[in-house]
Protein backbone atom coordinates (compact mmCIF):
# COMPACT_ATOMS: atom_id res chain seq x y z
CA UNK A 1 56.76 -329.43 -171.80
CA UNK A 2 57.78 -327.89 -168.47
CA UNK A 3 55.94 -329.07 -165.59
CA UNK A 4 55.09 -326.31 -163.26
CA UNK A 5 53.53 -328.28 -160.09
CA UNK A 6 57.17 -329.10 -158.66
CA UNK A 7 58.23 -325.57 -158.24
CA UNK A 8 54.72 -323.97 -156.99
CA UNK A 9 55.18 -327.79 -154.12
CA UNK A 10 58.60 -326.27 -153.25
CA UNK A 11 57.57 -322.60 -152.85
CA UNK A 12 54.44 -323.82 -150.90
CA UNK A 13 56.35 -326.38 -149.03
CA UNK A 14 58.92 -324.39 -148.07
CA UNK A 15 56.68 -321.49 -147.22
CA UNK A 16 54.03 -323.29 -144.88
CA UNK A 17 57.33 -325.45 -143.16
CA UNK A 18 58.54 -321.69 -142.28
CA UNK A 19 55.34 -320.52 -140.94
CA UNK A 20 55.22 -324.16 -138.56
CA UNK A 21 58.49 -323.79 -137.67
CA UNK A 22 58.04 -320.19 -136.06
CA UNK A 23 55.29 -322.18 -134.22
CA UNK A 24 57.48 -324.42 -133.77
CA UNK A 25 59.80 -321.99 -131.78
CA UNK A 26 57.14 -320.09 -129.93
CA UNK A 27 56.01 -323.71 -128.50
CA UNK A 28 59.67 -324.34 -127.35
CA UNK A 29 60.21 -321.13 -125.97
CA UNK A 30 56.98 -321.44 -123.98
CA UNK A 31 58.06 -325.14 -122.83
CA UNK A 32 55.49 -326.83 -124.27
CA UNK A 33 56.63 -330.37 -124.81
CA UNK A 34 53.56 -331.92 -126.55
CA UNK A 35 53.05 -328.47 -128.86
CA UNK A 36 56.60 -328.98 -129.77
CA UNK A 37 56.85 -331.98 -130.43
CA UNK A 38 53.72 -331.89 -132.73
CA UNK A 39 55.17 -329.08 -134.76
CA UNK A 40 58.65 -330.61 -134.96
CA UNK A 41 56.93 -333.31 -136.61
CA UNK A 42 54.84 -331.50 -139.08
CA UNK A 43 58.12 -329.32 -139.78
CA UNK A 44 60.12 -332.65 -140.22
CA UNK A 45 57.73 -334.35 -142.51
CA UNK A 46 57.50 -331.27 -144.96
CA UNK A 47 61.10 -330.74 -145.07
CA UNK A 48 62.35 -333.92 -145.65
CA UNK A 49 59.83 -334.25 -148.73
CA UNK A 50 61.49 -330.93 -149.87
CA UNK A 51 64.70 -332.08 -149.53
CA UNK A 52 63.78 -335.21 -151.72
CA UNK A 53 62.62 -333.01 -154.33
CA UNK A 54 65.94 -330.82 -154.59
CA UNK A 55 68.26 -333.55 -154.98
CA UNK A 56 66.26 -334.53 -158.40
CA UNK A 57 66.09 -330.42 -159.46
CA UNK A 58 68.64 -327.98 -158.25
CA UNK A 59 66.30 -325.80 -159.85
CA UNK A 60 63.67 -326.33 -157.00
CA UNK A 61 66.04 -324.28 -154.73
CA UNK A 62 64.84 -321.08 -156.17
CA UNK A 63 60.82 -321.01 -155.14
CA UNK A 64 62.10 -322.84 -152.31
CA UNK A 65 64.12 -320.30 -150.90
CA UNK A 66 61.36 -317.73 -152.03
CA UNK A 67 58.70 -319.57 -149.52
CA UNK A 68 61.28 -319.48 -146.95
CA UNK A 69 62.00 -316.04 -146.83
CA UNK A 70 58.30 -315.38 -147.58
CA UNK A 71 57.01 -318.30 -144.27
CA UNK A 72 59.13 -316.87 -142.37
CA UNK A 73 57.90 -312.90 -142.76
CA UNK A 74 54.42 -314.36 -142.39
CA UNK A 75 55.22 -316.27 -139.83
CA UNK A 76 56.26 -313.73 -137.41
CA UNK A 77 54.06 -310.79 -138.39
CA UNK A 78 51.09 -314.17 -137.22
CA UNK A 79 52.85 -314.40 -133.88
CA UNK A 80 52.77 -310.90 -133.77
């Protein structure tokens, strides 16, 4: 039986590490150290558990890169 939870964790993972990470930027560009750094951690954290997860399914690439595209769209159109 396929288990499902791993891919909808990557999409989700990789979609809410998109939308921090354009926070991310906005906080950098506005030279706010302490914002910054606070995101970069969040970012950091969610990423690196991502990154975990691909190198045990290649096949988690594919929602991943999904969310990204998808965080990042939502992202900006939120900074907006």
């Amino acid at each position: 039986m396929i288990e499902y939870w791993p891919y909808f964790a990557a999409f989700f993972g990789m979609f809410f590490t998109d939308i921090f990470y354009t926070y991310y930027l906005g906080a950098v560009q506005d030279r706010n150290a302490l914002a910054s750094a606070n995101w970069a951690v969040v970012v950091y954290v969610i990423a690196s558990m991502l990154v975990i997860g691909y190198t045990s399914d290649h096949w988690l690439l594919l929602p991943a890169i999904i969310g990204a595209w998808l965080g990042t769209y939502i992202g900006i159109k939120l900074k907006k």
